[in-house]
Structures are given as C-alpha cells and as structure tokens.
N, C-alpha and C. Protein backbone atom coordinates (compact mmCIF):
# COMPACT_ATOMS: atom_id res chain seq x y z
N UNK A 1 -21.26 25.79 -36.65
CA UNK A 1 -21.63 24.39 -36.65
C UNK A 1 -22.03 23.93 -35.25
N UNK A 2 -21.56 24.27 -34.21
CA UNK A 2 -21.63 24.15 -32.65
C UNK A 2 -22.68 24.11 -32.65
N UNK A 3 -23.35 25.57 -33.16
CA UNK A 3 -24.77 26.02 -32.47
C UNK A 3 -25.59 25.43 -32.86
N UNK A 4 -25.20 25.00 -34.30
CA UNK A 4 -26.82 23.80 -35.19
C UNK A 4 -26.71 22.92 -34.42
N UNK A 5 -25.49 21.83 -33.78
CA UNK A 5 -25.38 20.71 -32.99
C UNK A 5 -26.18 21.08 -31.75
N UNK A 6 -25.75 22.47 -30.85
CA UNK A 6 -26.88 22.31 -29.85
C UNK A 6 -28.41 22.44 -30.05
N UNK A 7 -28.68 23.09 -31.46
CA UNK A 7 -29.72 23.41 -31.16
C UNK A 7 -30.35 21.91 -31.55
N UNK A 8 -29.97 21.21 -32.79
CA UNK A 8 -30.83 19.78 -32.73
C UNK A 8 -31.10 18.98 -31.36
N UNK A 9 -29.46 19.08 -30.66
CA UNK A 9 -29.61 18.58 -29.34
C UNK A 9 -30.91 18.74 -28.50
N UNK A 10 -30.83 20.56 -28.14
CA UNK A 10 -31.69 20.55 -27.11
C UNK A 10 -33.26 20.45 -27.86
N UNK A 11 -33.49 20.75 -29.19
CA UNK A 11 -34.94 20.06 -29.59
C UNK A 11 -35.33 18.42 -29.34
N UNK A 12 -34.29 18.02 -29.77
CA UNK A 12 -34.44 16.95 -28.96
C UNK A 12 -34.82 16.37 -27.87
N UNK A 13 -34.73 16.85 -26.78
CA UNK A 13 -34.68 16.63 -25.32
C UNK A 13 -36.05 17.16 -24.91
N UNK A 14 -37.21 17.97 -26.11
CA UNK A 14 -38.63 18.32 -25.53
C UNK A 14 -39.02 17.42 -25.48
N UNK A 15 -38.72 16.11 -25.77
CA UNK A 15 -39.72 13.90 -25.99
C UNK A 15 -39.05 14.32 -23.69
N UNK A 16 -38.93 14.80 -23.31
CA UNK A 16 -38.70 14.53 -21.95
C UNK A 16 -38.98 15.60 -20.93
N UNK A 17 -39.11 16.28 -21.60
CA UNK A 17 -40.40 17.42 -20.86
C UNK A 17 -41.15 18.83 -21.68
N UNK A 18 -41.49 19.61 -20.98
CA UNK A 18 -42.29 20.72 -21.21
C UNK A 18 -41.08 22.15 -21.73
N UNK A 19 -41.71 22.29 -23.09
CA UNK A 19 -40.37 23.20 -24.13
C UNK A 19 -41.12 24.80 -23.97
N UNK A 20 -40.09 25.52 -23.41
CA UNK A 20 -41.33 26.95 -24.14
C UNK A 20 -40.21 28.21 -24.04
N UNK A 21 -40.13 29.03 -23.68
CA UNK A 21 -39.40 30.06 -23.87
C UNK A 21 -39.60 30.89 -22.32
N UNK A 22 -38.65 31.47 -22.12
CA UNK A 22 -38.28 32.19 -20.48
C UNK A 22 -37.41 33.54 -21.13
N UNK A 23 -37.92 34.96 -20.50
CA UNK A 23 -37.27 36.02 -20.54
C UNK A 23 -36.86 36.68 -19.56
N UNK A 24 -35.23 36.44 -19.49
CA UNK A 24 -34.84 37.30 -18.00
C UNK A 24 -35.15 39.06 -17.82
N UNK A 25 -35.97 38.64 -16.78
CA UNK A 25 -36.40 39.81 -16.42
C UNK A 25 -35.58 41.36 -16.34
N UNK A 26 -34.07 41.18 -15.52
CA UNK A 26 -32.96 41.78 -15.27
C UNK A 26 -32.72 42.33 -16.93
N UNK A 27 -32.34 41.20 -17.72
CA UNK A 27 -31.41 41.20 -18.79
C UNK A 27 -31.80 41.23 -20.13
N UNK A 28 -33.51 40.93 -20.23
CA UNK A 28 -34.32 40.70 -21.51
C UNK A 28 -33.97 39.85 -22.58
N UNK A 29 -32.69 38.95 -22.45
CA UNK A 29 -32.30 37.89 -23.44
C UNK A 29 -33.69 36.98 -23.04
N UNK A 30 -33.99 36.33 -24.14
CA UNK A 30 -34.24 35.25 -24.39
C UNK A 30 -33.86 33.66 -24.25
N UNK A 31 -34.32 32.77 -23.30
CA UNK A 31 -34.22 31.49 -23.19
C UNK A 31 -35.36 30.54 -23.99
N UNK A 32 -34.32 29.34 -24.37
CA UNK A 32 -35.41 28.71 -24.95
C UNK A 32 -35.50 27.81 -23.70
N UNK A 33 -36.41 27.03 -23.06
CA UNK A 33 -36.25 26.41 -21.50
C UNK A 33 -36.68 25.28 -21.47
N UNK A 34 -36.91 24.02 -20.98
CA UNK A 34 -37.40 22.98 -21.23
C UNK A 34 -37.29 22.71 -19.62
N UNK A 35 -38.83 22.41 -18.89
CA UNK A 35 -39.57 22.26 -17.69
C UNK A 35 -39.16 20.49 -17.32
N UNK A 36 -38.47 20.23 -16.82
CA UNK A 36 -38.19 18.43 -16.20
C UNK A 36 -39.21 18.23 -15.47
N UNK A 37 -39.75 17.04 -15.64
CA UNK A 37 -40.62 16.55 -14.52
C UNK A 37 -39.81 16.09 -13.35
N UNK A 38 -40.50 16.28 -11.93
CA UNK A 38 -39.93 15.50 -10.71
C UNK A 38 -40.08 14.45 -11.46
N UNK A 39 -40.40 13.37 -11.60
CA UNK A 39 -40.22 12.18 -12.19
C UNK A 39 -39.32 11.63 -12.57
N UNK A 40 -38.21 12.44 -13.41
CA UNK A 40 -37.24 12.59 -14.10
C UNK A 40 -36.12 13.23 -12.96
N UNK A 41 -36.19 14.28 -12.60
CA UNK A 41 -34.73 14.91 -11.83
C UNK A 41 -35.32 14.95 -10.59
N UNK A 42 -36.25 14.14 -9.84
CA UNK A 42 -36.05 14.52 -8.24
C UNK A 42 -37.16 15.37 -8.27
N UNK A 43 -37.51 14.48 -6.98
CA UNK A 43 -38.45 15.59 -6.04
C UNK A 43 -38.71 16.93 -6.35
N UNK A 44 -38.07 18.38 -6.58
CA UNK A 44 -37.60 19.40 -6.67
C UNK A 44 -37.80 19.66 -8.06
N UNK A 45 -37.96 18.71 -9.30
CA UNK A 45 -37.52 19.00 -10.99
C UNK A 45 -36.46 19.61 -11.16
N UNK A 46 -36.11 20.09 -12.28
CA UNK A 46 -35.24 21.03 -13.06
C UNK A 46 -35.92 21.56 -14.31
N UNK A 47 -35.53 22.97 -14.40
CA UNK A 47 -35.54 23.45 -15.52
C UNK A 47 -34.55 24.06 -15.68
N UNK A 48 -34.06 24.51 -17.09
CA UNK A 48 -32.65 24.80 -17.69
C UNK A 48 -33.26 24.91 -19.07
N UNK A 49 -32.03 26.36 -19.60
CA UNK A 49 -32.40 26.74 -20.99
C UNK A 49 -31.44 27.48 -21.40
N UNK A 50 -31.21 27.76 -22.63
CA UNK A 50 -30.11 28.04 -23.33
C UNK A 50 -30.36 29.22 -24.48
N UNK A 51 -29.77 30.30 -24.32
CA UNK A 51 -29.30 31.17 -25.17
C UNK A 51 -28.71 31.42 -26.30
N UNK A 52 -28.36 31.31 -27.52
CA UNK A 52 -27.12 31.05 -28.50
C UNK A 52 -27.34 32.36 -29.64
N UNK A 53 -26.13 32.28 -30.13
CA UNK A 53 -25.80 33.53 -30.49
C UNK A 53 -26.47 33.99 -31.79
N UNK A 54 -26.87 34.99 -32.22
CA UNK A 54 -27.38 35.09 -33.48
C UNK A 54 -26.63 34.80 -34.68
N UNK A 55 -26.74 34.21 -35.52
CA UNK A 55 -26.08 33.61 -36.98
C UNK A 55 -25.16 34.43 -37.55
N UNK A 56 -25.49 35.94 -37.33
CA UNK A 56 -25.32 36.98 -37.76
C UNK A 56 -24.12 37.56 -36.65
N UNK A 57 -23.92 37.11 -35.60
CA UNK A 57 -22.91 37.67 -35.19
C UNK A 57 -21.79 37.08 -35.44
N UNK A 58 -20.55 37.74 -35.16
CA UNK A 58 -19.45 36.77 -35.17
C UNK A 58 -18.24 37.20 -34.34
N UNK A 59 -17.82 36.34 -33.80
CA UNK A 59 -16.75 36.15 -32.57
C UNK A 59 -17.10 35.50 -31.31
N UNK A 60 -18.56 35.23 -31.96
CA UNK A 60 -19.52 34.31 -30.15
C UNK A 60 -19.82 32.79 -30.68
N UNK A 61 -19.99 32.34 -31.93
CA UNK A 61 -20.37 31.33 -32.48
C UNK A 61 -20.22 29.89 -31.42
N UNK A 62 -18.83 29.95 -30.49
CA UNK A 62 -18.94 28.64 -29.67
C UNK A 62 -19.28 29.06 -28.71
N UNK A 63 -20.22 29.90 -28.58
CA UNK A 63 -20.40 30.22 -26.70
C UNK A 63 -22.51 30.15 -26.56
N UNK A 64 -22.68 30.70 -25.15
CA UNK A 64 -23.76 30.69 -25.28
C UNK A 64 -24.29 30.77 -23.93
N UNK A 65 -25.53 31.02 -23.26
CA UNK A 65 -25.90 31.54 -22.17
C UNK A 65 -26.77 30.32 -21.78
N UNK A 66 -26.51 29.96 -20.47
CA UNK A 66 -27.46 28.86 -20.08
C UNK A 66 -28.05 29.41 -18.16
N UNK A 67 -29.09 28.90 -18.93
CA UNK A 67 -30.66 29.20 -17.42
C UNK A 67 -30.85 27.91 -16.60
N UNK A 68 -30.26 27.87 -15.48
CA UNK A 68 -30.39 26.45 -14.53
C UNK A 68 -31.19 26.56 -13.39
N UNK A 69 -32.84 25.98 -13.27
CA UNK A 69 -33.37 26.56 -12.03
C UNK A 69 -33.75 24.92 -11.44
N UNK A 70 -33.05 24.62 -10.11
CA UNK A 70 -33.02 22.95 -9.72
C UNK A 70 -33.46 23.40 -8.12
N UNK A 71 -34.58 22.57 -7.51
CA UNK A 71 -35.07 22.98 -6.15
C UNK A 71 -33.49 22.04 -5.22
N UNK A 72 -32.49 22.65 -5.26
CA UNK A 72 -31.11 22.49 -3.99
C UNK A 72 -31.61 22.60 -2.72
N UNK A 73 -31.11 22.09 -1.65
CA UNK A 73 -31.79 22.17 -0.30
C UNK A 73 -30.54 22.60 0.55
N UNK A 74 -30.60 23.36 1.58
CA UNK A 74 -29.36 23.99 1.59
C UNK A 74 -28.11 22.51 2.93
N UNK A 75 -29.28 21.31 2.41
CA UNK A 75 -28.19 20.45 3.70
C UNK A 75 -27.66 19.58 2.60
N UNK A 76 -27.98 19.81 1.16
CA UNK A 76 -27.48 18.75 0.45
C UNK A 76 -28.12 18.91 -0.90
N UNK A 77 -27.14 17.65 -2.15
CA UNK A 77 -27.67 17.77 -3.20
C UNK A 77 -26.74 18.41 -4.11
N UNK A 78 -27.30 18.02 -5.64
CA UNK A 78 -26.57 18.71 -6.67
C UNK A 78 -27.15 18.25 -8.19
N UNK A 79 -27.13 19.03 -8.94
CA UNK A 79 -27.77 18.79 -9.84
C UNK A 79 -26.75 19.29 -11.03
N UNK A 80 -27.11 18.54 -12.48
CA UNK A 80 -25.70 18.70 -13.33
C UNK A 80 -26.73 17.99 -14.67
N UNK A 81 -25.78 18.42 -15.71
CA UNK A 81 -26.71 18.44 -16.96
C UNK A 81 -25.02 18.11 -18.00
N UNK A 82 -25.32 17.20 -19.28
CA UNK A 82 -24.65 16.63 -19.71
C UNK A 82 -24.93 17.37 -21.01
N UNK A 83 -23.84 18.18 -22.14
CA UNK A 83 -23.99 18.31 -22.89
C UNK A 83 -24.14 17.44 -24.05
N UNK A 84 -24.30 16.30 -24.16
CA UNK A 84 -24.59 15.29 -25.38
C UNK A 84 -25.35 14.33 -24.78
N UNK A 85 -26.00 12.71 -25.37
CA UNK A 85 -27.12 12.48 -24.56
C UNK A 85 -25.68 10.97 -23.79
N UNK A 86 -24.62 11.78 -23.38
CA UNK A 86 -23.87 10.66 -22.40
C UNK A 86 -23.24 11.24 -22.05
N UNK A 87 -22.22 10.74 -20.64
CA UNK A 87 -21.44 11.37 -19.30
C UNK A 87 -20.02 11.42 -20.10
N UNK A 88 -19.90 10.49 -20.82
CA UNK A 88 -18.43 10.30 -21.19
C UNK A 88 -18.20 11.12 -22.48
N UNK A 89 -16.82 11.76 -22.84
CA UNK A 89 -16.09 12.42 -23.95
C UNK A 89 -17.28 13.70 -24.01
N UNK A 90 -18.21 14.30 -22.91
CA UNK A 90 -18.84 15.34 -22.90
C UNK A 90 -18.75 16.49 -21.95
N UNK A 91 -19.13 17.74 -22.56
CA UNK A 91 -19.17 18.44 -21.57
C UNK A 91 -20.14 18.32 -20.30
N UNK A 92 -19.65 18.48 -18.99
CA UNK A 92 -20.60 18.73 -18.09
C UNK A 92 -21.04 19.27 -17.18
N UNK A 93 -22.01 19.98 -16.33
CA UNK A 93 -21.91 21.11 -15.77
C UNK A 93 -22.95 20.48 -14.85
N UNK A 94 -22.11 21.09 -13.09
CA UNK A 94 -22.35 20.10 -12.05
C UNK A 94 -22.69 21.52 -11.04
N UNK A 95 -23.32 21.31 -10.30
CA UNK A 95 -23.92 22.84 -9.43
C UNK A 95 -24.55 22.09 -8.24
N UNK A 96 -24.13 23.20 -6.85
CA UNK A 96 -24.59 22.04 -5.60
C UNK A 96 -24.49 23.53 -4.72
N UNK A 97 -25.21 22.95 -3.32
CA UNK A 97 -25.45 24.07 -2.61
C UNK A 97 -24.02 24.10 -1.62
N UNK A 98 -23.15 25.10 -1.08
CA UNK A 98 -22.72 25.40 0.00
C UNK A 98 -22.61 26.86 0.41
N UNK A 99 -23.16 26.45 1.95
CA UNK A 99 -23.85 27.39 2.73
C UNK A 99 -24.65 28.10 2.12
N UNK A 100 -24.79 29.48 1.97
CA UNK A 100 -25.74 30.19 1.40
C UNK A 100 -25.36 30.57 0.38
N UNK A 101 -24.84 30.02 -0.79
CA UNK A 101 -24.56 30.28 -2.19
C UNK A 101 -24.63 29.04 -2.64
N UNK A 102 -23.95 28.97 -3.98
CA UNK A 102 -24.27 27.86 -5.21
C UNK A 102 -22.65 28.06 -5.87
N UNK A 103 -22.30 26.77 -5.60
CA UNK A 103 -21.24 26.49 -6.89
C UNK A 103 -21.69 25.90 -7.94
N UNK A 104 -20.34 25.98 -9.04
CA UNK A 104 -20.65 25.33 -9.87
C UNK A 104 -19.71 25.16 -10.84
N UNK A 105 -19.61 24.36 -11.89
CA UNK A 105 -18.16 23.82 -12.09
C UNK A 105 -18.62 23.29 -13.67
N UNK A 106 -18.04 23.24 -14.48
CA UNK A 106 -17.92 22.87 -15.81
C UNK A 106 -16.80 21.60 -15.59
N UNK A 107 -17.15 20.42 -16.04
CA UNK A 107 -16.05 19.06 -15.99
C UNK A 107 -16.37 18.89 -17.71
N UNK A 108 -15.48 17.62 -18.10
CA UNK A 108 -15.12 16.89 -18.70
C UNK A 108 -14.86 15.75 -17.96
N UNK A 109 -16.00 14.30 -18.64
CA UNK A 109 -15.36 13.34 -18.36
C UNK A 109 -14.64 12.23 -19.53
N UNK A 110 -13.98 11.79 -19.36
CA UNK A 110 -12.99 10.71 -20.38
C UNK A 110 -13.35 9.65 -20.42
C-alpha cells in the first residue's frame, strides 16, 4: 500500500517540473526522476528520484531507493524534500554540505 501512496505522490509532483527516468550508471537500477526548476529550489535546482520495489517482491514493500542531485556550495546551504505535500506529521529528508562531504539526516516533524 506504501508504494501505490508514493507512487500517486510522486506522479503528482510532474505539474512542478520535468518527469523522465535516470539509470545509475555504477548500479543499473532504475530512477524515476523529476528535474526542479531554479525557479522553484534555488539558483542551483534540484533533481531527485525514487526507486521502489517490484510488486513481486516481498520483504522490501516499505522501503525504497532515492536519487538527490541539489547544486550545495561548499560555504553553505541545504536542501531537503518532504515526503507528503506538507512539513508536518511527515517524513523528511534534509542534506547540507560539511567540508568536503554531504550529510544527511531523515527527520520527522510533529
């Protein structure tokens, strides 16, 4: 049931940018990806895309692989993506530059 919820979700969210598909090179999974305009996330854009499990498998049904590519600058910044279309009672996933790597953090806010 998860996965039908994300997937209406993220069809949803192509009314706000450019939808198409991304294959990691390394790994050959499949992303479905949706291109942000600077307009929308900053100078820099975002794109981000999501993986989910085949119907047919089972023991992965709530999980799923997500693709986050946000232009970070290494003196500042952070970029974060809301699993439902609000901040509150959702998951959320927050990513920012320090020094020469990338954190990143899964919240819940209440």
């Amino acid at each position: 049931m998860l996965s039908l919820l994300w997937l209406v979700a993220l069809l949803g969210a192509t009314v706000y940018g450019q939808a198409g598909t991304y294959t990691d090179a390394k790994t050959g999974i499949k992303f479905w990806e949706i291109d942000v305009s600077a307009a929308q996330a900053g100078a820099n854009g975002l794109k981000m895309g999501f993986a989910l499990p085949a119907t047919t498998q089972s023991g992965y049904q709530d999980e799923y692989i997500g693709h986050i590519v946000s232009g970070l600058s290494a003196t500042g910044g952070w970029a974060g993506l809301s699993h439902t279309s609000g901040m509150t009672r959702s998951l959320l996933l927050a990513f920012w530059p320090n020094s020469a790597s990338v954190l990143g953090s899964f919240r819940y806010a209440t």
